[in-house]
Structure formats: structure tokens, C-alpha cells
N, C-alpha and C. Protein backbone atom coordinates (compact mmCIF):
# COMPACT_ATOMS: atom_id res chain seq x y z
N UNK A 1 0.83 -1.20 0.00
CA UNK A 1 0.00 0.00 0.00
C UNK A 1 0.87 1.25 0.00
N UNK A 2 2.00 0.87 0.79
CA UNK A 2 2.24 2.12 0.98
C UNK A 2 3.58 2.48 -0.51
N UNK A 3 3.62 1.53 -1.24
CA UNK A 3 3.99 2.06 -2.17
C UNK A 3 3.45 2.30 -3.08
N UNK A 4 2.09 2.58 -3.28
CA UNK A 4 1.08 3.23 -4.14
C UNK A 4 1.05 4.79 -3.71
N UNK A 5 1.11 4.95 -2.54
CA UNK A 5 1.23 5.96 -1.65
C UNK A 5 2.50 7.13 -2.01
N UNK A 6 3.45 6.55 -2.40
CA UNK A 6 4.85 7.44 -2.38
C UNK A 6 5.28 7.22 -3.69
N UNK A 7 6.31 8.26 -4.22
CA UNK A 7 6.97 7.85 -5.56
C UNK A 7 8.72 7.05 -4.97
N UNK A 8 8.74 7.14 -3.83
CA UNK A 8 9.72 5.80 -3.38
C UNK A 8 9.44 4.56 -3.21
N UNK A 9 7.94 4.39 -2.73
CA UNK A 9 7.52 2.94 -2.64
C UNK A 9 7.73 2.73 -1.37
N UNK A 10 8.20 1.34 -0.88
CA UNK A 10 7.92 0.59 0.05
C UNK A 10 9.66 1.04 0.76
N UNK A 11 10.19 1.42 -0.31
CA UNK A 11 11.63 2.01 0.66
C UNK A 11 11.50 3.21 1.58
N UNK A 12 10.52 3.98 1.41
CA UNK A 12 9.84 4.95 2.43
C UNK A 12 9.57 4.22 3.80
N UNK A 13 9.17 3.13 3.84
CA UNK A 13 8.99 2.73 5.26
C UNK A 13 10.45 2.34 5.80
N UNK A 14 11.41 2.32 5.11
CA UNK A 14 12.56 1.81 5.42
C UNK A 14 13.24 2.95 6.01
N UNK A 15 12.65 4.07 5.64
CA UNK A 15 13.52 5.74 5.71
C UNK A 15 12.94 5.83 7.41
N UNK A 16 11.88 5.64 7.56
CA UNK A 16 11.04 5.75 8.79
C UNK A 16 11.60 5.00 9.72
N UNK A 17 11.98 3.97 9.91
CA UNK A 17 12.38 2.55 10.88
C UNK A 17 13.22 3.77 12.06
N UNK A 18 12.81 4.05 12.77
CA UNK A 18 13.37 4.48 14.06
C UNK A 18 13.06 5.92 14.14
N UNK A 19 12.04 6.69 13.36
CA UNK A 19 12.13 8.47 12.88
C UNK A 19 10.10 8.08 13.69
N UNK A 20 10.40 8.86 14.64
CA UNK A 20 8.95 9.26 15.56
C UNK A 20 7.89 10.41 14.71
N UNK A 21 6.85 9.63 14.22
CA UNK A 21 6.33 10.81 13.76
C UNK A 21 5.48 11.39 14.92
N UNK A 22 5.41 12.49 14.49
CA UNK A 22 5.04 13.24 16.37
C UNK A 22 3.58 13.99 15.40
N UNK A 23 2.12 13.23 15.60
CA UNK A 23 1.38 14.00 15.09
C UNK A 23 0.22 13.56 15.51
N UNK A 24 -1.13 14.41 16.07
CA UNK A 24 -1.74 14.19 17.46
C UNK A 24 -2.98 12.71 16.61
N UNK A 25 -3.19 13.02 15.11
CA UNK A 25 -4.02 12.50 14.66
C UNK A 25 -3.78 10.74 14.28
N UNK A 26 -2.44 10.80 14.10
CA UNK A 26 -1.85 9.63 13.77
C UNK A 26 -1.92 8.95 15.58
N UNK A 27 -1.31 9.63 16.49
CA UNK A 27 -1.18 9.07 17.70
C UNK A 27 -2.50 8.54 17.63
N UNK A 28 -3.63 9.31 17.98
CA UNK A 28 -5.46 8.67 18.07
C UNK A 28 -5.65 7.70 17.40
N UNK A 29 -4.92 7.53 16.22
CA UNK A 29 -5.74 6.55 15.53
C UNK A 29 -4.87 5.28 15.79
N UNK A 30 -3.15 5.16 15.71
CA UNK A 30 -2.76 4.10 16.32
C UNK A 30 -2.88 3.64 17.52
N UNK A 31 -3.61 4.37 18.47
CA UNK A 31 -3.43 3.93 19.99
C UNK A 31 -5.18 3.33 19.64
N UNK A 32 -6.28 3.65 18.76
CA UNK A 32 -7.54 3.15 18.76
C UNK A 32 -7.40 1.56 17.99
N UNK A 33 -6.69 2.00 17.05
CA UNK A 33 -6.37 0.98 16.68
C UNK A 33 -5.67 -0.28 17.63
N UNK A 34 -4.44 0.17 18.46
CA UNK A 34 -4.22 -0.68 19.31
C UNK A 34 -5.25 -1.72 19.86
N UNK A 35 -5.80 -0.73 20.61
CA UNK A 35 -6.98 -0.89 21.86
C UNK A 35 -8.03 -2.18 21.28
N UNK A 36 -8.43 -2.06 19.62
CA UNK A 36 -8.94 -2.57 18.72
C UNK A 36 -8.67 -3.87 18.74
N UNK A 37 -7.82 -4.05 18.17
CA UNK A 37 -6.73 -5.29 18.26
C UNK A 37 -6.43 -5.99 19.48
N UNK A 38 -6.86 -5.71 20.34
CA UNK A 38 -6.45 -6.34 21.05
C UNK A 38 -7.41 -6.51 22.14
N UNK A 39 -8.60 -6.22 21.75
CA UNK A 39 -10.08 -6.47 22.58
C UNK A 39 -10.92 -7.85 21.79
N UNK A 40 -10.77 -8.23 22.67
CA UNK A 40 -11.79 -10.08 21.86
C UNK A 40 -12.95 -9.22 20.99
N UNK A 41 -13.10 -10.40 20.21
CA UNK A 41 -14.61 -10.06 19.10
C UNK A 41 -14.32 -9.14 18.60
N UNK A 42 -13.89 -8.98 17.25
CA UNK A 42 -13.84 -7.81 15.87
C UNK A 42 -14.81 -8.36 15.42
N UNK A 43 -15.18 -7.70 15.13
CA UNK A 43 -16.45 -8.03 13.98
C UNK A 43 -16.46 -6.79 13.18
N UNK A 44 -17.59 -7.19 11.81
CA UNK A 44 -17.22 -6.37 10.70
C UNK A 44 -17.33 -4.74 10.61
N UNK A 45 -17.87 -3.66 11.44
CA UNK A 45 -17.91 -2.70 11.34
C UNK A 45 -15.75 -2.60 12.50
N UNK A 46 -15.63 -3.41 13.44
CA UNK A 46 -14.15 -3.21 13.74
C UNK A 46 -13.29 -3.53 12.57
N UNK A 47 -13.13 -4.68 11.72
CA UNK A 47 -12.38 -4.42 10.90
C UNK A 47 -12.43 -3.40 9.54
N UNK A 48 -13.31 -2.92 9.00
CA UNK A 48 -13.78 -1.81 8.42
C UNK A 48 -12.91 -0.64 9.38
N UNK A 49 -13.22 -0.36 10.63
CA UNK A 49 -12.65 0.48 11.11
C UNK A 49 -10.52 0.28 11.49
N UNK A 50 -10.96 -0.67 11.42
CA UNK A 50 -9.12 -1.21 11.17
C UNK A 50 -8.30 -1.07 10.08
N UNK A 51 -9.38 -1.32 8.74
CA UNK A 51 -8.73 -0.93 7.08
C UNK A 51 -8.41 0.03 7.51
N UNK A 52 -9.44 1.33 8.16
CA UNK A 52 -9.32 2.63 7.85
C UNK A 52 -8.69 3.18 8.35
N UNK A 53 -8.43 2.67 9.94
CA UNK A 53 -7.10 3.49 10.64
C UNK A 53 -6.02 2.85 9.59
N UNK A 54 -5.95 1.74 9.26
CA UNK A 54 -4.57 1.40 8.82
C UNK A 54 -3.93 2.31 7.44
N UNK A 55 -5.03 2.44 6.66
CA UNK A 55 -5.06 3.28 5.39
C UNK A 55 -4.33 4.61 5.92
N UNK A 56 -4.88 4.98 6.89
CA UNK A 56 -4.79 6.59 7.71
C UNK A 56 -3.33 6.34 8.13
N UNK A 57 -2.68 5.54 8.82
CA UNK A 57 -1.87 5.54 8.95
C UNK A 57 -0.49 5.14 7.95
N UNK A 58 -0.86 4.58 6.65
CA UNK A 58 0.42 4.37 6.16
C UNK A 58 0.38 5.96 4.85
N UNK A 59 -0.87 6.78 5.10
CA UNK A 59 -1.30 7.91 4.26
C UNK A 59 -0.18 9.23 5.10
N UNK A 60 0.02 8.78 6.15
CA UNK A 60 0.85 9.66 7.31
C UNK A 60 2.23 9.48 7.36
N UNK A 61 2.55 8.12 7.41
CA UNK A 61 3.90 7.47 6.81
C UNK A 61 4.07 8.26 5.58
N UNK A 62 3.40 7.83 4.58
CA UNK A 62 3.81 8.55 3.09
C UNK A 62 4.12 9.57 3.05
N UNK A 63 3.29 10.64 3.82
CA UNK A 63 3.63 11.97 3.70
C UNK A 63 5.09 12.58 4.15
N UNK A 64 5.18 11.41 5.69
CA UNK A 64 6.30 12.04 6.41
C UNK A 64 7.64 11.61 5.66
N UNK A 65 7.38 10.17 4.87
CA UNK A 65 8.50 9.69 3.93
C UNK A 65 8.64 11.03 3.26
N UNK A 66 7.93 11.20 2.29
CA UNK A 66 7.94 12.48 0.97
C UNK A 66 8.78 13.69 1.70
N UNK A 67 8.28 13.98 3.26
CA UNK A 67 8.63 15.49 3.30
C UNK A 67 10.02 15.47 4.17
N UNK A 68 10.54 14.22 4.90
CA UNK A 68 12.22 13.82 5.33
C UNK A 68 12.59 13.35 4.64
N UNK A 69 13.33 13.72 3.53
CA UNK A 69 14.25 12.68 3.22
C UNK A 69 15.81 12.81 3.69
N UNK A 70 15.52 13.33 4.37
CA UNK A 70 17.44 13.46 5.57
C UNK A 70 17.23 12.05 6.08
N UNK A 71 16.36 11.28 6.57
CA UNK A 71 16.80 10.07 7.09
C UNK A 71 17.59 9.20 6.09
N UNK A 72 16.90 9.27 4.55
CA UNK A 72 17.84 8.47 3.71
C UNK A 72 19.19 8.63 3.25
N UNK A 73 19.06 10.50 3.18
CA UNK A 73 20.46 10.77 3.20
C UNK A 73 20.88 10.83 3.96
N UNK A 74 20.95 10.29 5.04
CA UNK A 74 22.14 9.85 6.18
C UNK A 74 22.00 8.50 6.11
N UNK A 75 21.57 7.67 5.89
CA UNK A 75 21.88 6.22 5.56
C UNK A 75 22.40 6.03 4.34
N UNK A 76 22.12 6.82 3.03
CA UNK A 76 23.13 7.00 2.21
C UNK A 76 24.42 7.44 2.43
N UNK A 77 24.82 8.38 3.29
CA UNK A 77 25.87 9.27 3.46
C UNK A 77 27.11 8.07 4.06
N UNK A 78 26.53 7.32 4.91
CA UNK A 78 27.21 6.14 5.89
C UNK A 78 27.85 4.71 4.39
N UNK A 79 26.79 4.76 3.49
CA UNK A 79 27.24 3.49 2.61
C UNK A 79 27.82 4.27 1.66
N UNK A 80 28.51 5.63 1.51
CA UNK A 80 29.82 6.11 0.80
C UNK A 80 30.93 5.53 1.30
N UNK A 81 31.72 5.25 -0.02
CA UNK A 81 33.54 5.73 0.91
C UNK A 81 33.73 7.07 0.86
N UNK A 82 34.52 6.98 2.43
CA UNK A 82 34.93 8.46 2.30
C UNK A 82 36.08 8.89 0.92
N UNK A 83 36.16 10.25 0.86
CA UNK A 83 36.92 10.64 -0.12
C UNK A 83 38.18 10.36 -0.22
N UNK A 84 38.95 10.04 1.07
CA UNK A 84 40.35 9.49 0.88
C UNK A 84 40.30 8.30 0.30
N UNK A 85 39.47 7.28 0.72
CA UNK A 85 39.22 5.48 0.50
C UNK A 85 38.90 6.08 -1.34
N UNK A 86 37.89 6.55 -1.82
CA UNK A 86 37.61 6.76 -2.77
C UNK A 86 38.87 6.79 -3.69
N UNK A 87 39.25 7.95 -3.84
CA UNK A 87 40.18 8.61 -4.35
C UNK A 87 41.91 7.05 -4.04
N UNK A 88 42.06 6.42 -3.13
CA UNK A 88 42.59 5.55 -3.24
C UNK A 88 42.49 4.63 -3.93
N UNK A 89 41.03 4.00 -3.90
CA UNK A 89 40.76 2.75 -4.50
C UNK A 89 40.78 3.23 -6.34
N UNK A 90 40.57 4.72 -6.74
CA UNK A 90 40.40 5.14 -8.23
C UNK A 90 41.84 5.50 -8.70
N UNK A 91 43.20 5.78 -7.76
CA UNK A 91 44.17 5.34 -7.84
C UNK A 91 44.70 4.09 -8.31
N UNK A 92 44.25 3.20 -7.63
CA UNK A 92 44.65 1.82 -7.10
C UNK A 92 44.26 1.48 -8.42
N UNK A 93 42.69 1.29 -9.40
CA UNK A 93 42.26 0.53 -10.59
C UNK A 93 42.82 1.67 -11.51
N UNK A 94 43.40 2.74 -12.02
CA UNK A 94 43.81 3.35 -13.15
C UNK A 94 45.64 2.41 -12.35
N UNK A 95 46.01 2.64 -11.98
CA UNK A 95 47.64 1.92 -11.75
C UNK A 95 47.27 0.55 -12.78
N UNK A 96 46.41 -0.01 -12.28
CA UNK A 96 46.56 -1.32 -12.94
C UNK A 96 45.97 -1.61 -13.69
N UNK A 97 45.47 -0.49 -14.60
CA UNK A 97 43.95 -0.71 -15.53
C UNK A 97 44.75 -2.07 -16.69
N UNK A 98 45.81 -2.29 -16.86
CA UNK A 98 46.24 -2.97 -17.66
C UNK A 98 46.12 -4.27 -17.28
N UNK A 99 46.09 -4.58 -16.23
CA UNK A 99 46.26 -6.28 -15.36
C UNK A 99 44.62 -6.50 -14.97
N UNK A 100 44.10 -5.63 -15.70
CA UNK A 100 42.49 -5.88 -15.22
C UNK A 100 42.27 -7.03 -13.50
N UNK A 101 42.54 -5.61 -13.04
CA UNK A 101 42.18 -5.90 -11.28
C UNK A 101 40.87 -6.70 -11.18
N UNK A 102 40.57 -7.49 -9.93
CA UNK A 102 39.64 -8.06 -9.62
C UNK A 102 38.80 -7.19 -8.44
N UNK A 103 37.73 -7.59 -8.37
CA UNK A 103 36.96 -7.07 -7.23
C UNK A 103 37.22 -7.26 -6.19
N UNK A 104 37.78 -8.33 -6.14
CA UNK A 104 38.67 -9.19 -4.59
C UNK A 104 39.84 -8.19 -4.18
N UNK A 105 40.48 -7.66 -5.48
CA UNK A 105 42.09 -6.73 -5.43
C UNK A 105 41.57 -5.40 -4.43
N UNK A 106 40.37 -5.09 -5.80
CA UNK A 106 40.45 -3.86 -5.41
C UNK A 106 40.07 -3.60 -3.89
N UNK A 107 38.55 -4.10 -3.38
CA UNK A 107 38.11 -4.06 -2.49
C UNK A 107 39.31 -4.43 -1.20
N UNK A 108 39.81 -4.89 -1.65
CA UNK A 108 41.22 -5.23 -0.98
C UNK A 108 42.41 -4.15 -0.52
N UNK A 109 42.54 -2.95 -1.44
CA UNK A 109 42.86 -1.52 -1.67
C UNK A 109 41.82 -0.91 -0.99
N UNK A 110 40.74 -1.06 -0.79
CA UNK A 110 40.01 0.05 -0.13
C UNK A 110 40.39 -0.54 1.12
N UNK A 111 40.38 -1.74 1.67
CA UNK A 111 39.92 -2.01 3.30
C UNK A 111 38.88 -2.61 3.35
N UNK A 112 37.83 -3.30 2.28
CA UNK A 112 36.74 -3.49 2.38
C UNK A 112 36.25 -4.55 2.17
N UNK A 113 35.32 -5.69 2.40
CA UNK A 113 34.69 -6.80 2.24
C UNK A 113 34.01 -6.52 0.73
N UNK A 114 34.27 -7.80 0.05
CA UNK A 114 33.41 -7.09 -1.32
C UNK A 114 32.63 -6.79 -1.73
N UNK A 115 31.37 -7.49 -0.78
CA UNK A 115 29.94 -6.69 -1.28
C UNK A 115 29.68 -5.62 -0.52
N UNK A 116 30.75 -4.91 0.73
CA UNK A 116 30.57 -3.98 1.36
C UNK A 116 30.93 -2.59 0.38
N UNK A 117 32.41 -2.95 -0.26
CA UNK A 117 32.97 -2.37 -1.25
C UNK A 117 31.94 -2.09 -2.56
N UNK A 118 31.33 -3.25 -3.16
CA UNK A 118 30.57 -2.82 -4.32
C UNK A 118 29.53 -1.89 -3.99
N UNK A 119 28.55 -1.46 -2.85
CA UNK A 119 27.63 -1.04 -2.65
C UNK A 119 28.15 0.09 -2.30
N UNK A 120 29.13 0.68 -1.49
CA UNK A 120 29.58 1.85 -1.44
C UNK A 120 30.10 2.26 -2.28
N UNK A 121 31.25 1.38 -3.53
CA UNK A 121 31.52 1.93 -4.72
C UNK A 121 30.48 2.87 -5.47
N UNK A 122 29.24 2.06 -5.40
CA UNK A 122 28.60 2.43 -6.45
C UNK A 122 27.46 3.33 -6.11
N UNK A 123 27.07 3.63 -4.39
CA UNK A 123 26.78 4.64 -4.25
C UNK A 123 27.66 6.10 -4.03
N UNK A 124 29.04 5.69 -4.27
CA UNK A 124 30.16 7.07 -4.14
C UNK A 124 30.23 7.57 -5.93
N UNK A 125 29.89 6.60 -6.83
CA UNK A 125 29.74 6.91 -7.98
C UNK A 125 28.98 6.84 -9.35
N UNK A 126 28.19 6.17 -8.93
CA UNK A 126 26.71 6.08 -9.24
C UNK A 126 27.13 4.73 -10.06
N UNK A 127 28.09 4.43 -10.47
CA UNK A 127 28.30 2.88 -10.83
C UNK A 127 29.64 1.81 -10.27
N UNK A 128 29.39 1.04 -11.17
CA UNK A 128 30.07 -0.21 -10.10
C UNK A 128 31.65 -0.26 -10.57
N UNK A 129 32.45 -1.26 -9.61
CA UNK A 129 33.74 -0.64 -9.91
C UNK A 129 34.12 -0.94 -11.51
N UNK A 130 33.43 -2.09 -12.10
CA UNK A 130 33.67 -2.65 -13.77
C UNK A 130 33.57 -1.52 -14.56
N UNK A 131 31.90 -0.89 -14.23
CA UNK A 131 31.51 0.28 -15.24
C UNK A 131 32.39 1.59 -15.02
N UNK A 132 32.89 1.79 -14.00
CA UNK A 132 33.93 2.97 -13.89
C UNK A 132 35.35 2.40 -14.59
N UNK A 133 35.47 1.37 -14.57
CA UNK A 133 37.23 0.54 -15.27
C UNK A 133 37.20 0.98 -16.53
N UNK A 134 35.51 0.03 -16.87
CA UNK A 134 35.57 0.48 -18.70
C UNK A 134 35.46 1.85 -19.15
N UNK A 135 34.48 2.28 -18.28
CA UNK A 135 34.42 4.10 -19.13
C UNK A 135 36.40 4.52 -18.81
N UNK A 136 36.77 4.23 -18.05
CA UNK A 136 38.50 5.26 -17.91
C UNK A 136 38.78 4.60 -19.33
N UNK A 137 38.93 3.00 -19.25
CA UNK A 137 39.71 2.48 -20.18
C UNK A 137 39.39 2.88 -21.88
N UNK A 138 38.13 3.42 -21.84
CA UNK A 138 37.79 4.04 -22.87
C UNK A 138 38.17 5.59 -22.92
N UNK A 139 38.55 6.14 -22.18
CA UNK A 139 38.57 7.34 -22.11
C UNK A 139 40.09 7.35 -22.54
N UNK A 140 40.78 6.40 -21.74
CA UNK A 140 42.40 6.41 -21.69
C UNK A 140 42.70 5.84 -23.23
N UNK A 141 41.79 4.99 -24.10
CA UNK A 141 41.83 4.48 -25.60
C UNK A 141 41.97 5.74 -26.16
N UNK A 142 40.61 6.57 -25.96
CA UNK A 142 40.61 7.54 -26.80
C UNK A 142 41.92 8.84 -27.14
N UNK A 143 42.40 9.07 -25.66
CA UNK A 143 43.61 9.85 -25.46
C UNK A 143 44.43 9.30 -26.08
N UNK A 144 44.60 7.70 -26.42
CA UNK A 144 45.84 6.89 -27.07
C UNK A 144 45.73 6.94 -28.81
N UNK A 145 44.58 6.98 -28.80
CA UNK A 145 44.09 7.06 -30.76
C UNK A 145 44.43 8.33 -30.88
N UNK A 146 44.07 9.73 -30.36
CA UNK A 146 44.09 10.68 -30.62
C UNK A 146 46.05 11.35 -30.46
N UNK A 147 46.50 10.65 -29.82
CA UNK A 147 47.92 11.05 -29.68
C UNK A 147 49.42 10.24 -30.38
N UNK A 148 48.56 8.89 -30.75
CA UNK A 148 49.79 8.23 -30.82
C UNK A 148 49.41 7.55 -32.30
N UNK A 149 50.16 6.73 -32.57
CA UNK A 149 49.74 6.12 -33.96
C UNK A 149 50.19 4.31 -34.04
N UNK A 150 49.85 4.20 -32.61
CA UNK A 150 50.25 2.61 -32.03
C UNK A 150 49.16 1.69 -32.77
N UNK A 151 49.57 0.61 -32.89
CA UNK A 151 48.46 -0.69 -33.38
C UNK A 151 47.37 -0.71 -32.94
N UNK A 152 45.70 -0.67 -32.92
CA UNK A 152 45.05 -0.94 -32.21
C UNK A 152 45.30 -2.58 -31.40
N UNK A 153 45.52 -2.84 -32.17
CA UNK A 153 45.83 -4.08 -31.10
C UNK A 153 46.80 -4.19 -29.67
N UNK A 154 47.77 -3.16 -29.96
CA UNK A 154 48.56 -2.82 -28.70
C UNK A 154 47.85 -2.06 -28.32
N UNK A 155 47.21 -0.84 -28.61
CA UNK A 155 46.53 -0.31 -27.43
C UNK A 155 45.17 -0.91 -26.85
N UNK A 156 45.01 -1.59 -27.57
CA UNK A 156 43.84 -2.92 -26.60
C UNK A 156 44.49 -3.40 -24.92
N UNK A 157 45.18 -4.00 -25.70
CA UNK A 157 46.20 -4.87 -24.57
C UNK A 157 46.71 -3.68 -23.41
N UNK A 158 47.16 -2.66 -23.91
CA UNK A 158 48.05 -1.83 -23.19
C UNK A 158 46.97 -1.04 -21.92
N UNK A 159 45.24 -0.84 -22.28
CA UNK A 159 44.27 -0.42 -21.76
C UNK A 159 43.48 -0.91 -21.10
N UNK A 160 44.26 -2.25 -21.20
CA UNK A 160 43.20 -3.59 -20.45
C UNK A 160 41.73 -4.46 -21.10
N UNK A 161 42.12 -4.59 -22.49
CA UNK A 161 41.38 -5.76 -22.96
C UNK A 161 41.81 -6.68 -23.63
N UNK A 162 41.17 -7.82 -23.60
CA UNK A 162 42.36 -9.04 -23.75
C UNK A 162 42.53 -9.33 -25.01
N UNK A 163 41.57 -8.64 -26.61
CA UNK A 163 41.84 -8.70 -27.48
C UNK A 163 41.12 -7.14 -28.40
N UNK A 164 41.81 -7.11 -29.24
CA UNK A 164 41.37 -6.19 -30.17
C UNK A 164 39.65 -6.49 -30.58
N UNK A 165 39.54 -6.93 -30.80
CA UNK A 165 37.84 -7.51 -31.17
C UNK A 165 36.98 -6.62 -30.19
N UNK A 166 37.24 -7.76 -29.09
CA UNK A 166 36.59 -6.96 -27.33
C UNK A 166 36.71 -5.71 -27.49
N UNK A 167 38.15 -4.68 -27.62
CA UNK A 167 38.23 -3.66 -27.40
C UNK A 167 37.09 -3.07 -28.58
N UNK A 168 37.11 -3.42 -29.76
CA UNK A 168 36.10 -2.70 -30.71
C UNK A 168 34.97 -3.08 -30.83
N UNK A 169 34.38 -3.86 -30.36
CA UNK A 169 32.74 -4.02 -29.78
C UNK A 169 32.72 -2.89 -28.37
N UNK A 170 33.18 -2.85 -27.15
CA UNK A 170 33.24 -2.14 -26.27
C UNK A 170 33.45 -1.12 -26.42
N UNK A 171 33.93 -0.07 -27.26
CA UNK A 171 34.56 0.95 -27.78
C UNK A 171 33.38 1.85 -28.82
N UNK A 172 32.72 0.12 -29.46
CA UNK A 172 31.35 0.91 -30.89
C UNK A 172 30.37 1.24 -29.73
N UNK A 173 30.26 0.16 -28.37
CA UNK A 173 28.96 0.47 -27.56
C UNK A 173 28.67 1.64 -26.69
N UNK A 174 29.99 1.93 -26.36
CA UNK A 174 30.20 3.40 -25.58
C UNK A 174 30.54 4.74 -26.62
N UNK A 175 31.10 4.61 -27.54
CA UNK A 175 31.12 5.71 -28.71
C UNK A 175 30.36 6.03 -29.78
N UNK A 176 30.02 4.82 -30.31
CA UNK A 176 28.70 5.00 -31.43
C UNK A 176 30.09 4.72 -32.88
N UNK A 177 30.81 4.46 -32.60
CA UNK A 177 32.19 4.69 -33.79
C UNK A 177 32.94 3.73 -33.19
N UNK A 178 33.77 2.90 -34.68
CA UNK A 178 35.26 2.51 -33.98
C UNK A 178 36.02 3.05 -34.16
N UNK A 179 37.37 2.23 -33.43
CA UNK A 179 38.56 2.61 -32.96
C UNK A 179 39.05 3.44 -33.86
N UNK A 180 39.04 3.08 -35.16
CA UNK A 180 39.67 3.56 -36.40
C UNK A 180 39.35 4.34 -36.99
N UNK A 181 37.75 4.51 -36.71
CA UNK A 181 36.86 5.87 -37.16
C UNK A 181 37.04 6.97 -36.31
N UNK A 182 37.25 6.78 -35.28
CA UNK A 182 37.46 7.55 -34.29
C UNK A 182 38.96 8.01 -34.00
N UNK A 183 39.77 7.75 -34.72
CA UNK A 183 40.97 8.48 -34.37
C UNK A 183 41.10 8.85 -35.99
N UNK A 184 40.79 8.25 -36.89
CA UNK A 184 40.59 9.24 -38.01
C UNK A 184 39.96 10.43 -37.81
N UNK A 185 38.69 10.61 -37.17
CA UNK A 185 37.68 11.44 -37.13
C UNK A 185 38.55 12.61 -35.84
N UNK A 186 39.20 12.39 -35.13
CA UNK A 186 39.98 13.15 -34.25
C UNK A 186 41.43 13.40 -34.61
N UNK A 187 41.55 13.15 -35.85
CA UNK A 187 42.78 13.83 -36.28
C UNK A 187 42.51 14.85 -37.67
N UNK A 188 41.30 14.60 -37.98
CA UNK A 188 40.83 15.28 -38.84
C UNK A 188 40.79 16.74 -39.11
């Protein structure tokens, strides 16, 4: 329900888990509701009146989700790396973009367990440590087409892919162009 309620959904109740909503109408209706629940014999005008506190109450949730969202950004803020760890571990995978590091390595460079590491990776950068490898390694291709006049096949290898092929499928999917069009087209 209550993710019909919010444009977060059901992660709104998750934002709430320990956040007091302090509001006199919500108190009345969960403490009637209590009282409800827990008196022998409901019968159908009590549960009717139980939908409705309950409705009332996750309509109160929703709102208070929508109008805090500091609780999430501080539970976001906690599953960052900080900027030193960051800035280390984006050290650590451009050093070795050539030996194509593992998740085990890297997370290993931060200090971190690996699915502790992937989830903070990828909330410190909105993607995961692979999709940040390939965009550099494409970025670092492109600086290499545009400056040098090496084999594509060595600069495959030299950027961290294990064959020329790979590198120019990976290269058409992130550029829209290959290797060869693309350093023609940048020397042009």
C-alpha cells in the first residue's frame, strides 16, 4: 500500500524505521487501533474500522517519507567511501587498468569486504567498480588514438582488454564509432 502511496515505494517505510512521527491524529488513531486489536470479538464494522485506521496511517507514513528525506540521506551518506578510501581505490584501478584488477584486489585496496565495497563503490559513484574501469579504459583508448599512432591491437592490450575484437565491440557500444573511425575522425 504504501507504495502506491509514495513515488519511493515501500523504501519509504525503510527511511522511517526508528524516525517518531510526532502527530496528534496519527497518535489517536494508532493507539484506537491498538486498543482494537487487542479487545476479543472484531467483527465487521471493527475491521472496516481497522482498514481505515490502517489506510490513515500508512497515508501519514507517506507523507512524512515524501517530506524527510534526511533520514535516507544519512543512511546513504554512511554506505559512501569516504573521499580518501575513494580517491585511493580510483588510484589503485587506473595503476593497474592494464592487469584488469579483480573485485577481490580492489576491495582489498580500499579495506573493504566485497559486497561492502561494491555497494559503497557504487553509491560514491553512481556505478560499479567494472563500469567505472571500462568508461576510464575508454577514455584512456581515446587519449591513445588521438595522440599516438600505435596498433590498435597494442593499445587494446596496453588499456586492459584481452583482445582487439573486445576492445572494438566495447569501444562501438560506448562511442557510437570505432577505434579507427574515431581516431581518423579526431585527427581530422
Amino acid at each position: 500500500m504504501l507504495g502506491e502511496l509514495t513515488s519511493t515505494g515501500a523504501a519509504s517505510l525503510d527511511r522511517l524505521t526508528g524516525h517518531v512521527v510526532q502527530d496528534p491524529i496519527f497518535a489517536a488513531v494508532s493507539t484506537a487501533l491498538w486498543k482494537e486489536g487487542t479487545s476479543a470479538g472484531a467483527d465487521a464494522i471493527a475491521r472496516a474500522y481497522g482498514d481505515h485506521g490502517v489506510a490513515l496511517i500508512l497515508a501519514k507514513l507517506a507523507q512524512e517519507a515524501e517530506r524527510n528525506p534526511s533520514v535516507e540521506g544519512a543512511r546513504q551518506a554512511k554506505e559512501r567511501l569516504s573521499p580518501a578510501s575513494l580517491r585511493r581505490t580510483i588510484d589503485y584501478m587506473r595503476a593497474r587498468v592494464a592487469d584488469d584488477p579483480s573485485l577481490e584486489e580492489i576491495a582489498a585496496a580500499a579495506g573493504l569486504s566485497q559486497f561492502h565495497f561494491l555497494r559503497a563503490f557504487k553509491a560514491s559513484t553512481g556505478r560499479t567498480p567494472f563500469q567505472w574501469l571500462q568508461d576510464f579504459r575508454i577514455e584512456l583508448a581515446c587519449g591513445l588514438l588521438a595522440a599516438t599512432d600505435m596498433p590498435l591491437a597494442q593499445l587494446a592490450l596496453d588499456v586492459g582488454f584481452k583482445n582487439q575484437s573486445h576492445f572494438t565491440n566495447v569501444f562501438r557500444r560506448s562511442t557510437g564509432t570505432t577505434p579507427a573511425q574515431w581516431r581518423a575522425q579526431a585527427r581530422a
